[in-house]
C-alpha atoms as a PDB file:
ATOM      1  CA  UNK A   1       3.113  12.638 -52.207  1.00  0.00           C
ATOM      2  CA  UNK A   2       3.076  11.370 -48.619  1.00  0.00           C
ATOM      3  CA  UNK A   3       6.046   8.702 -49.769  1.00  0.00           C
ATOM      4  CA  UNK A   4       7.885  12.059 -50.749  1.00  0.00           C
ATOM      5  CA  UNK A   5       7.174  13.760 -47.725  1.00  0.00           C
ATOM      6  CA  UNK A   6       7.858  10.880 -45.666  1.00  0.00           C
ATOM      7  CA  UNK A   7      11.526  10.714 -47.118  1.00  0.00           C
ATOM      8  CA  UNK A   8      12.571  13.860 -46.824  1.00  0.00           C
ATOM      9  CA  UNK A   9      11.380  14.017 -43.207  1.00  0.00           C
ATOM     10  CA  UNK A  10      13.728  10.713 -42.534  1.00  0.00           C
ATOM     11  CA  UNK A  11      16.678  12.274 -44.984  1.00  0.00           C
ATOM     12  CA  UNK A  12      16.437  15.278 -42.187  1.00  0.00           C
ATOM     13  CA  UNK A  13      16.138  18.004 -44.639  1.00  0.00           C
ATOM     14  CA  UNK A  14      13.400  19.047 -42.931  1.00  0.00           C
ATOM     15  CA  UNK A  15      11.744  20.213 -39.506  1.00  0.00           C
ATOM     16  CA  UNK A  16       9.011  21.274 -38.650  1.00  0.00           C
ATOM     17  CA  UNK A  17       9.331  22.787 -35.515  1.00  0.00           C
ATOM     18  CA  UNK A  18      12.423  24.843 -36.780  1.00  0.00           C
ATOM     19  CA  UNK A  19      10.197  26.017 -39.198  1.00  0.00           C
ATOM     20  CA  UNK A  20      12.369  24.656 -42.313  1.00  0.00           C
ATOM     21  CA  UNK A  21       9.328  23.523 -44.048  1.00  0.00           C
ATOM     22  CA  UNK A  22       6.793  25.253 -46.065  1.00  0.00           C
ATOM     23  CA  UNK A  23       3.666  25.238 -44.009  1.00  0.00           C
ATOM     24  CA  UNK A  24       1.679  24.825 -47.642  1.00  0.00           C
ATOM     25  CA  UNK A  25       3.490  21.792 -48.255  1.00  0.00           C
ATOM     26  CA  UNK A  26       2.808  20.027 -45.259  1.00  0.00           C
ATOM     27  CA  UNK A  27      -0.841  21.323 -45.259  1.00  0.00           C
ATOM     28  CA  UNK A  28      -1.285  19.327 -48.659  1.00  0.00           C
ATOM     29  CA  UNK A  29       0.619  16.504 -46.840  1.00  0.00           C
ATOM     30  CA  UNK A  30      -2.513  16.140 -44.323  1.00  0.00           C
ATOM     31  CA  UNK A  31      -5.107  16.554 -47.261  1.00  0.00           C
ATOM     32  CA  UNK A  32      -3.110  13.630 -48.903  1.00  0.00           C
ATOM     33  CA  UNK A  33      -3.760  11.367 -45.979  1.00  0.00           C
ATOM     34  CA  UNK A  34      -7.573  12.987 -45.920  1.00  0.00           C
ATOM     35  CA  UNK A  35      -7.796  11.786 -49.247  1.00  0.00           C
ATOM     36  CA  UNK A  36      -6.079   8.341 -48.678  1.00  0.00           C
ATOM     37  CA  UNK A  37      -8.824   7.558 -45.809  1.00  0.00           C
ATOM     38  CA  UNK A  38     -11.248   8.504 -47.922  1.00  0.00           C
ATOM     39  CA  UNK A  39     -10.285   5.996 -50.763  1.00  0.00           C
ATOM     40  CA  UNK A  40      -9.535   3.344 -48.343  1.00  0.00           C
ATOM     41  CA  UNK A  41     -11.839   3.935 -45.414  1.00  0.00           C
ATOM     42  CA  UNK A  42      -9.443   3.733 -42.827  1.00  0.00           C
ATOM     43  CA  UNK A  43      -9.468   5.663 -39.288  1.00  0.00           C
ATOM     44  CA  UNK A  44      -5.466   5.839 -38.920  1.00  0.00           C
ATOM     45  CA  UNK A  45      -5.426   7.679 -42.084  1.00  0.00           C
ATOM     46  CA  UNK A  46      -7.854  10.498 -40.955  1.00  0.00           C
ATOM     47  CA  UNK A  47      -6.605  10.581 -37.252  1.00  0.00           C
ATOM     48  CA  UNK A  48      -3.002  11.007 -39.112  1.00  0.00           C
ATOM     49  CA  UNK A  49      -4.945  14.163 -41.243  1.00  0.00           C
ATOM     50  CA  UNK A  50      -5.930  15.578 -37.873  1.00  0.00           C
ATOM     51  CA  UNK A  51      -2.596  15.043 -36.244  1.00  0.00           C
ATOM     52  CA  UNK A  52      -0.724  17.306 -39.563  1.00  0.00           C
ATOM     53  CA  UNK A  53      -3.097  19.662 -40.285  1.00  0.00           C
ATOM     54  CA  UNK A  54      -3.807  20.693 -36.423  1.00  0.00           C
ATOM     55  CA  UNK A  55       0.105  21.387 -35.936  1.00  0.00           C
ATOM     56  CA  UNK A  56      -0.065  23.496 -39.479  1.00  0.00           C
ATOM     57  CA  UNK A  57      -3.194  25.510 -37.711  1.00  0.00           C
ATOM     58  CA  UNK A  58      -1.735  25.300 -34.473  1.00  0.00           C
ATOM     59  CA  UNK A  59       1.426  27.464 -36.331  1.00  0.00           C
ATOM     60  CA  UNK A  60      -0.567  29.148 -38.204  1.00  0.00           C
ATOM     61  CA  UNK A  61      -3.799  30.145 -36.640  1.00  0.00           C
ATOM     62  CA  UNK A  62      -5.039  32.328 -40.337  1.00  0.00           C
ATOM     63  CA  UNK A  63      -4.584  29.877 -42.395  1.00  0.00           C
ATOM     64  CA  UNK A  64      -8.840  28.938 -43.204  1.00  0.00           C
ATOM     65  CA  UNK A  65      -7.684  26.292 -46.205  1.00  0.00           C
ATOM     66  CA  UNK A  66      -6.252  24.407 -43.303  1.00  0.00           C
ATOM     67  CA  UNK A  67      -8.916  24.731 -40.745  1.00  0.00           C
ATOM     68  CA  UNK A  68     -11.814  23.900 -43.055  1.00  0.00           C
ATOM     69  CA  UNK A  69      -9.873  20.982 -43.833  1.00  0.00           C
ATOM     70  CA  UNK A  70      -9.026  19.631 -40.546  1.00  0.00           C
ATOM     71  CA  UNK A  71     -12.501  20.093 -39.878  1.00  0.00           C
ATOM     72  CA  UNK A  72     -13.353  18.009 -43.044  1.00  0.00           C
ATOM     73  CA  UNK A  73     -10.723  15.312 -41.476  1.00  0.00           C
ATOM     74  CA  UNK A  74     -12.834  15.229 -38.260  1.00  0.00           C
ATOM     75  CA  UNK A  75     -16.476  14.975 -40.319  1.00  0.00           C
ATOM     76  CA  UNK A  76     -14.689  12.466 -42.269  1.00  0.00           C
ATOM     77  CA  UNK A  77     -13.396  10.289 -38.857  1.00  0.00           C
ATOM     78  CA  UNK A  78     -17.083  10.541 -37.657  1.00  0.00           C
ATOM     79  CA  UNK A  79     -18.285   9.105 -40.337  1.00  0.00           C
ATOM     80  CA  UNK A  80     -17.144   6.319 -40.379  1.00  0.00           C
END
């Protein structure tokens, strides 16, 4: 999923800012790199979470899936 993501991001058919992107898609995009620290145990992949899922709060402040996880991302950072 994040290979996916990553390649259309580089093949420019999306942006972000613009708004061209479905904010549900790139909220699953940080839980995929949640979910990749989690299997590997490594702080870029959490601090990467953080970094997506706080821009899809940021743009959309209602959205409680992605709050609760970004929250998650941060437990998950302090952890380890």
């Amino acid at each position: 999923a994040i290979e996916k993501f990553e390649r259309a991001v580089k093949d420019g058919t999306t942006n972000l800012e613009k708004g061209h992107v479905d904010l549900e898609w790139v909220y699953h995009y940080g839980c995929a790199f949640d979910l990749l620290g989690d299997l590997t145990g490594e702080p870029h992949h959490f601090e990467k979470a953080i970094h997506i899922l706080s821009q899809v709060v940021q743009l959309d402040p209602q959205d409680y899936h992605a709050r609760y996880n970004l929250a998650l991302a941060y437990y998950h950072l302090a952890d380890i």
